[in-house]
PDB file of N, CA and C in Angstrom:
ATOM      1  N   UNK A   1     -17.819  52.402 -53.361  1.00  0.00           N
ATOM      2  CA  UNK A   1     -18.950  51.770 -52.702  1.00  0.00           C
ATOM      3  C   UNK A   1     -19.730  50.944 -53.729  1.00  0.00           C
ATOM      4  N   UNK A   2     -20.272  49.830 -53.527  1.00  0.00           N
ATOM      5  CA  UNK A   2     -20.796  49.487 -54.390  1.00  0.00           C
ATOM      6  C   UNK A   2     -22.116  48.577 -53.736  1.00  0.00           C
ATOM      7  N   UNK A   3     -23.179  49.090 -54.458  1.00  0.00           N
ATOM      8  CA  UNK A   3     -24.899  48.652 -54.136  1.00  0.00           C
ATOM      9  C   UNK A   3     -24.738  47.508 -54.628  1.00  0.00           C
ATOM     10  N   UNK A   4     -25.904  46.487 -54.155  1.00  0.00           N
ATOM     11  CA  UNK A   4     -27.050  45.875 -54.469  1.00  0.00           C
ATOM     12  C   UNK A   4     -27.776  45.811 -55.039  1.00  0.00           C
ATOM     13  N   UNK A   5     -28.750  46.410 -54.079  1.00  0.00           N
ATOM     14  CA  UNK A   5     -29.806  47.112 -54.579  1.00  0.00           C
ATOM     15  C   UNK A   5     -30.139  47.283 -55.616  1.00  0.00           C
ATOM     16  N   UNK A   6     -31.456  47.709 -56.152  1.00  0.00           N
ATOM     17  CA  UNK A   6     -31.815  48.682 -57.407  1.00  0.00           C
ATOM     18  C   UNK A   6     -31.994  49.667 -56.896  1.00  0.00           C
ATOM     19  N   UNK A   7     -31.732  50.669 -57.392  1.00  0.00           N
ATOM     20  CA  UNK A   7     -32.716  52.045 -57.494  1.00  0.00           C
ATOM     21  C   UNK A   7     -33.431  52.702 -58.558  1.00  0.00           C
ATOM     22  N   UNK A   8     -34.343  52.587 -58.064  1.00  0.00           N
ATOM     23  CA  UNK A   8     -35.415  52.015 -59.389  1.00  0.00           C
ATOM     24  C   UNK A   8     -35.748  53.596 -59.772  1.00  0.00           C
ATOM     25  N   UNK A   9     -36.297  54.142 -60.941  1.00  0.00           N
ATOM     26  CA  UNK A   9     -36.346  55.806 -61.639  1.00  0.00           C
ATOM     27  C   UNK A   9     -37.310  55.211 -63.040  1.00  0.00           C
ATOM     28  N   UNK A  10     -37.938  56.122 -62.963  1.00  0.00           N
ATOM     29  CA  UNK A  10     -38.427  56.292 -64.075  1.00  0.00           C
ATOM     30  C   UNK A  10     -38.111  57.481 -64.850  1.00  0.00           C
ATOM     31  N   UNK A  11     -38.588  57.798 -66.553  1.00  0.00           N
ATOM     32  CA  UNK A  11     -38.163  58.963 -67.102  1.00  0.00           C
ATOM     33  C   UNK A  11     -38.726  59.777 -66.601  1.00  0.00           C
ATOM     34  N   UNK A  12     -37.791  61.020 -66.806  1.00  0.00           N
ATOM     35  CA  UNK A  12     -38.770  62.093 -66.877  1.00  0.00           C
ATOM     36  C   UNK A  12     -39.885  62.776 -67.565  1.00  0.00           C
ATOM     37  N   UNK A  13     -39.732  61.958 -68.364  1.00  0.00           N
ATOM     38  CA  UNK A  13     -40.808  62.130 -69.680  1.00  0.00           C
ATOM     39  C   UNK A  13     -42.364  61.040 -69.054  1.00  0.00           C
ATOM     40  N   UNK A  14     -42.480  60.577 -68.179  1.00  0.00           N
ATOM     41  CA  UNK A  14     -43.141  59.598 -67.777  1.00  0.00           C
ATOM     42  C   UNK A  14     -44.547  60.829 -66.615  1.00  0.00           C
ATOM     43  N   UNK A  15     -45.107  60.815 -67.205  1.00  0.00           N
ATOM     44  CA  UNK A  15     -46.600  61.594 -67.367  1.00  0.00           C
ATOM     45  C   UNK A  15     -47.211  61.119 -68.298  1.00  0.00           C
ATOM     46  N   UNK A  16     -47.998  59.905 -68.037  1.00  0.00           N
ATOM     47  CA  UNK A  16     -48.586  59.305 -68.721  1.00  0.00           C
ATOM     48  C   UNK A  16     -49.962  58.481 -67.572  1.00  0.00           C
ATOM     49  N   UNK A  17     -49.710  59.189 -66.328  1.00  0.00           N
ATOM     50  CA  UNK A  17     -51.200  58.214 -65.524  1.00  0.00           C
ATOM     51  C   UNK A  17     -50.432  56.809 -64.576  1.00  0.00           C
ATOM     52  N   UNK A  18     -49.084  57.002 -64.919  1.00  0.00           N
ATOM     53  CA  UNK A  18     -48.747  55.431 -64.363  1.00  0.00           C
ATOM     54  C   UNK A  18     -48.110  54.609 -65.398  1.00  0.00           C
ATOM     55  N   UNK A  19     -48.446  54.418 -66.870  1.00  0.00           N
ATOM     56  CA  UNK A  19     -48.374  53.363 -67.531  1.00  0.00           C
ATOM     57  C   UNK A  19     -46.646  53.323 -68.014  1.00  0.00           C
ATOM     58  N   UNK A  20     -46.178  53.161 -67.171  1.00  0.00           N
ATOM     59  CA  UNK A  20     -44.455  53.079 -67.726  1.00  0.00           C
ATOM     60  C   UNK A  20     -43.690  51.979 -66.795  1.00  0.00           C
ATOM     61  N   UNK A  21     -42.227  52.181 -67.205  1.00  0.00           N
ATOM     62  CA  UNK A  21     -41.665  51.358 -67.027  1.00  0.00           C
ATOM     63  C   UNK A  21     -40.407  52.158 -66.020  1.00  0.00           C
ATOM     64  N   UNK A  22     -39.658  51.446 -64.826  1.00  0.00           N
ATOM     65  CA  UNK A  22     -38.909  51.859 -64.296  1.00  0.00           C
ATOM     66  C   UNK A  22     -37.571  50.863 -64.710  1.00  0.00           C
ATOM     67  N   UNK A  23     -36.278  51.919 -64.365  1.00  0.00           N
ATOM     68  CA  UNK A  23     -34.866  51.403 -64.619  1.00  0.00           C
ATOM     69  C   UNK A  23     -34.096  51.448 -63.374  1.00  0.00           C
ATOM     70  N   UNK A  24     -33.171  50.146 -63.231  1.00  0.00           N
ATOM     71  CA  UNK A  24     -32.186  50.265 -62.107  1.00  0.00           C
ATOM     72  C   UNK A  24     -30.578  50.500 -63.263  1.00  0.00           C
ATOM     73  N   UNK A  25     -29.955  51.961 -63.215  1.00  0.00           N
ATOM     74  CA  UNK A  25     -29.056  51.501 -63.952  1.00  0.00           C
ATOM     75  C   UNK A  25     -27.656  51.828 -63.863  1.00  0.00           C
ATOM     76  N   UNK A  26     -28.264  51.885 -61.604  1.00  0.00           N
ATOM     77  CA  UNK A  26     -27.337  51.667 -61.238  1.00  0.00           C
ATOM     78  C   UNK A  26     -26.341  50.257 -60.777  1.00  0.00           C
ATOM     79  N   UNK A  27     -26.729  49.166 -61.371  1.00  0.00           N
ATOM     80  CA  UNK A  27     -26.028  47.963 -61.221  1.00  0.00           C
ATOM     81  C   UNK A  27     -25.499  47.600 -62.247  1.00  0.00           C
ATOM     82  N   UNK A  28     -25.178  48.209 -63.108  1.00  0.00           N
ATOM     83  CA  UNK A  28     -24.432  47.991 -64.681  1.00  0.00           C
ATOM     84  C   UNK A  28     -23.287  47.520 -64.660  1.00  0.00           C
ATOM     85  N   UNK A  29     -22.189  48.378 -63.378  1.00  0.00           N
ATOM     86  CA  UNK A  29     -20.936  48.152 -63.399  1.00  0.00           C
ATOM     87  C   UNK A  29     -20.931  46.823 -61.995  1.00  0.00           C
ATOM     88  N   UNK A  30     -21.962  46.780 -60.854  1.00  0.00           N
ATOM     89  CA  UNK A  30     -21.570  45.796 -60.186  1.00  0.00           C
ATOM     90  C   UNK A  30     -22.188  44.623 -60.704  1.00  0.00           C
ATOM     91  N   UNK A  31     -23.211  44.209 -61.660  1.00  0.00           N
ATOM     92  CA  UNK A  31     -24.013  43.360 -62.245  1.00  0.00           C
ATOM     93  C   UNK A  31     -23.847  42.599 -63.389  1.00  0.00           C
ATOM     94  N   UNK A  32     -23.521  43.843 -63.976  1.00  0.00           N
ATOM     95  CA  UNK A  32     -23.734  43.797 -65.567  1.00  0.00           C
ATOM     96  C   UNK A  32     -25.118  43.473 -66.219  1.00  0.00           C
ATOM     97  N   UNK A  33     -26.003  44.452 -65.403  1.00  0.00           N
ATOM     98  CA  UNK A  33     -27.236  44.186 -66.038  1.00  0.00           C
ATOM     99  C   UNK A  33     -27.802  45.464 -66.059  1.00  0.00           C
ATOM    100  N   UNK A  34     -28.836  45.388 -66.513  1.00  0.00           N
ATOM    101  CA  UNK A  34     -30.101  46.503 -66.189  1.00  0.00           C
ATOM    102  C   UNK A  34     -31.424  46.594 -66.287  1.00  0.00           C
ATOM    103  N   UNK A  35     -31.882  46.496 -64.824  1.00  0.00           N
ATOM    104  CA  UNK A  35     -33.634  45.243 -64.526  1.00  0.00           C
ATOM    105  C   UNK A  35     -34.093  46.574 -64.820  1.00  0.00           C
ATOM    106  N   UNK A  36     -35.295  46.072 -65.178  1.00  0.00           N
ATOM    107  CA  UNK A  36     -36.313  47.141 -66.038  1.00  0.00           C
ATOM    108  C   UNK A  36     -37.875  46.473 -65.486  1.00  0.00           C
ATOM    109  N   UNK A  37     -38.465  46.833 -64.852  1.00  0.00           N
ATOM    110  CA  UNK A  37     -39.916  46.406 -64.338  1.00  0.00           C
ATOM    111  C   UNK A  37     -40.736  47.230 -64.636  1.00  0.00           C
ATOM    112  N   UNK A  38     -42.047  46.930 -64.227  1.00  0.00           N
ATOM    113  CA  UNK A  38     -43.436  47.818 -64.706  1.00  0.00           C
ATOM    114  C   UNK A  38     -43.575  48.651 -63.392  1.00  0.00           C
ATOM    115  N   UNK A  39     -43.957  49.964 -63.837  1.00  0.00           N
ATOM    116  CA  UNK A  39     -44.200  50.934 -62.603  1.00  0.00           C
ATOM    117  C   UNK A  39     -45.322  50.470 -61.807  1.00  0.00           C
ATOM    118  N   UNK A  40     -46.181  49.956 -62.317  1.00  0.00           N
ATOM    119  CA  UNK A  40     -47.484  49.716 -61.542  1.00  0.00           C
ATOM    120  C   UNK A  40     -47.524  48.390 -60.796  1.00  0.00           C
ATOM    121  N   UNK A  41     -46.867  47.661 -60.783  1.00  0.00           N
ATOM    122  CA  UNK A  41     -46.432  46.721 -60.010  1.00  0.00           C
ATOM    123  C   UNK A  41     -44.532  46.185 -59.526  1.00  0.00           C
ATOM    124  N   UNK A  42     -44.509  47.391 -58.681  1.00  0.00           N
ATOM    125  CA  UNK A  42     -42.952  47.606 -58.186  1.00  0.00           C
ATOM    126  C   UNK A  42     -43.021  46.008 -57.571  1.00  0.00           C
ATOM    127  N   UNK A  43     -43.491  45.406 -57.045  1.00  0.00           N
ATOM    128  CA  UNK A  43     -43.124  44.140 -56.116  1.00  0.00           C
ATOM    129  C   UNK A  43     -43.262  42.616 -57.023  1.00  0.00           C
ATOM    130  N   UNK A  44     -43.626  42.965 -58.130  1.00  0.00           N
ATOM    131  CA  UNK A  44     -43.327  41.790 -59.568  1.00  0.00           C
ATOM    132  C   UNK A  44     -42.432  41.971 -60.103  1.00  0.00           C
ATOM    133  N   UNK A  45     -42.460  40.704 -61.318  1.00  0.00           N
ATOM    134  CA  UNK A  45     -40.757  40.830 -61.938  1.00  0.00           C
ATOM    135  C   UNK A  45     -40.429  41.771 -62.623  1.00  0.00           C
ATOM    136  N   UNK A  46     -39.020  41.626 -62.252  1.00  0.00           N
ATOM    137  CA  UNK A  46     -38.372  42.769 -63.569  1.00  0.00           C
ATOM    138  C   UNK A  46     -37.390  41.907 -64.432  1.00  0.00           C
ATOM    139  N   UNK A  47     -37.332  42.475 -65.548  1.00  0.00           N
ATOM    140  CA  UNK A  47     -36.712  42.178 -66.630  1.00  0.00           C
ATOM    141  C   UNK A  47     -34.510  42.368 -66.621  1.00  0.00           C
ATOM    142  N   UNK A  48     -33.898  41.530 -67.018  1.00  0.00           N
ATOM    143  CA  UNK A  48     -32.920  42.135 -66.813  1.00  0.00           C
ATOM    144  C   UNK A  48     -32.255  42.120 -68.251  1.00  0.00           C
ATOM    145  N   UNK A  49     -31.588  43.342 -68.540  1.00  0.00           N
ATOM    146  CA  UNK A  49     -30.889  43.366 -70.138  1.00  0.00           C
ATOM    147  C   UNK A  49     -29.744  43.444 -69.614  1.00  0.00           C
ATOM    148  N   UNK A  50     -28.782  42.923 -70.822  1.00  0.00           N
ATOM    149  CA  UNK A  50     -27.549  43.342 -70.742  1.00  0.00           C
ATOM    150  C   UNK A  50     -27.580  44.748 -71.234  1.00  0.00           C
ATOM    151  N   UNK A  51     -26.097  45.747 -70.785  1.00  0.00           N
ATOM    152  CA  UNK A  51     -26.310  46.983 -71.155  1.00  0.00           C
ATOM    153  C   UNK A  51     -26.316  47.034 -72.387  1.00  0.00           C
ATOM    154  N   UNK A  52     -25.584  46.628 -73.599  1.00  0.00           N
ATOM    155  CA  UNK A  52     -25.482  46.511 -74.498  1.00  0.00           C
ATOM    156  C   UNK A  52     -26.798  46.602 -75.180  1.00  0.00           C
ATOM    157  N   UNK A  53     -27.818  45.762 -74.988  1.00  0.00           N
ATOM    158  CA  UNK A  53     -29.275  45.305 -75.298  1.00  0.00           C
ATOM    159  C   UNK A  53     -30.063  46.983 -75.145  1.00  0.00           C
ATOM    160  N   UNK A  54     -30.210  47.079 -74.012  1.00  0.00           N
ATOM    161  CA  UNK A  54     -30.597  47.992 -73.127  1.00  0.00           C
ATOM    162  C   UNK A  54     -30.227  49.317 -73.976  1.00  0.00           C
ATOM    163  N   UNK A  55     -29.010  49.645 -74.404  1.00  0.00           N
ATOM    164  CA  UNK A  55     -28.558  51.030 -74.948  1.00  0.00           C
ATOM    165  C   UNK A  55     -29.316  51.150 -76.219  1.00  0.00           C
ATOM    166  N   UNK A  56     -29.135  49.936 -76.667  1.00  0.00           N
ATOM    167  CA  UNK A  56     -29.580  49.560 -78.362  1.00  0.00           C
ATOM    168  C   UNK A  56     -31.022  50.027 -78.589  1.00  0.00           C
ATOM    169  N   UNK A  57     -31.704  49.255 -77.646  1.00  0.00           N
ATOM    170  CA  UNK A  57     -33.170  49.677 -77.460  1.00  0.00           C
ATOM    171  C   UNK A  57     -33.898  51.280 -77.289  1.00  0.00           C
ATOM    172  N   UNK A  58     -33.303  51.472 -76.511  1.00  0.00           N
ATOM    173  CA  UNK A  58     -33.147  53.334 -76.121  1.00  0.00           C
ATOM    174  C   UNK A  58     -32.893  53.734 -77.046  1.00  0.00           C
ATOM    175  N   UNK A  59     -31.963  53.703 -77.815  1.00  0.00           N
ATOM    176  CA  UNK A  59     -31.392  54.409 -78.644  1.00  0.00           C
ATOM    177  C   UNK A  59     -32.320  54.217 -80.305  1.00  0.00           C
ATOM    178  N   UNK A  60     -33.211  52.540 -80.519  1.00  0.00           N
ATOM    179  CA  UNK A  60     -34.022  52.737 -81.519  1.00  0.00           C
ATOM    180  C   UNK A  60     -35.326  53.792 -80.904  1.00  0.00           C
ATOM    181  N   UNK A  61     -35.701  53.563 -79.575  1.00  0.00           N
ATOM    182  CA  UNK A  61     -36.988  54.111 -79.283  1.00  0.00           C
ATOM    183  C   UNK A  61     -36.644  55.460 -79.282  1.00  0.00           C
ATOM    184  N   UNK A  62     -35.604  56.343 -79.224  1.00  0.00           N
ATOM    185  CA  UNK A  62     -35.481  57.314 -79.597  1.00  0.00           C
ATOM    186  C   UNK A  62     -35.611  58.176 -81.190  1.00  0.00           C
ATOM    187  N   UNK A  63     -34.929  57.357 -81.697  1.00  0.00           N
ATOM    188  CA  UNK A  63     -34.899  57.096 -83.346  1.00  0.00           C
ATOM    189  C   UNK A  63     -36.204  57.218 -84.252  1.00  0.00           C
ATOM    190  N   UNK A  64     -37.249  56.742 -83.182  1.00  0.00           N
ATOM    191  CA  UNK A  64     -38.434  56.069 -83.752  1.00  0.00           C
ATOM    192  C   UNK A  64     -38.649  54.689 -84.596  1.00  0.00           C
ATOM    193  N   UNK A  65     -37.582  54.034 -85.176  1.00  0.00           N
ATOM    194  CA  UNK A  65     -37.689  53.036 -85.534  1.00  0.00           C
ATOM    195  C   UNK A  65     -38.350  51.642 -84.929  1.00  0.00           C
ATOM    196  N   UNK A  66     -39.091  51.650 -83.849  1.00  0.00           N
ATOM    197  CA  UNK A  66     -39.812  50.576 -82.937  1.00  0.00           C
ATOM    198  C   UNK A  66     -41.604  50.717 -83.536  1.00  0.00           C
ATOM    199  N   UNK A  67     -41.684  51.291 -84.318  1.00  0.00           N
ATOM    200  CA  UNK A  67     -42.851  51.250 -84.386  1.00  0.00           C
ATOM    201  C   UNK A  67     -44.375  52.012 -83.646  1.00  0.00           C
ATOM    202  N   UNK A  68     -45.155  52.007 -84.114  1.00  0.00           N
ATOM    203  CA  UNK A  68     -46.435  52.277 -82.979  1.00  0.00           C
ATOM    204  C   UNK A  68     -47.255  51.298 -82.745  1.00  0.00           C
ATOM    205  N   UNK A  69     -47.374  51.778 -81.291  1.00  0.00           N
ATOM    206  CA  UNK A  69     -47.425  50.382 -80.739  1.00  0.00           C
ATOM    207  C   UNK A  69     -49.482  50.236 -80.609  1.00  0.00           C
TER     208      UNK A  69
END
C-alpha cells in the first residue's frame, strides 16, 4: 500500500508546552523525502529533507554536537 499523505508525529520526548517540531517519515520510500513542520502551526509550511540530510541531523542532535541554541 502506499500513502500520500503525511502522518505527521512528534517525539516522544516532546513535553515542552508545544514548542517542537513534527515528522512525516512515512513518505521516505514513496517520496524520498521527509517534511518536517512546526507543531504549532500544522496548516503552514513544512520543510522537506532528503533522508540522508534528515538521519545526519538526528544523529548530530543526538551527539550533541549542534550546539545550544
Amino acid at each position: 500500500m502506499t500513502t500520500e499523505s503525511p502522518h505527521w508525529v512528534k517525539s516522544s520526548y516532546s513535553e515542552n508546552g508545544g514548542a517542537c517540531v513534527e515528522v512525516a517519515t512515512n513518505l521516505i520510500t514513496t517520496r524520498g523525502v521527509v517534511p518536517v513542520r512546526d507543531s504549532k502551526d500544522p496548516h503552514g509550511p513544512a520543510l522537506a529533507f532528503e533522508p540522508s540530510a534528515w538521519s545526519a541531523f538526528v544523529s548530530a542532535a543526538k551527539a550533541g554536537e549542534l550546539g545550544a541554541i
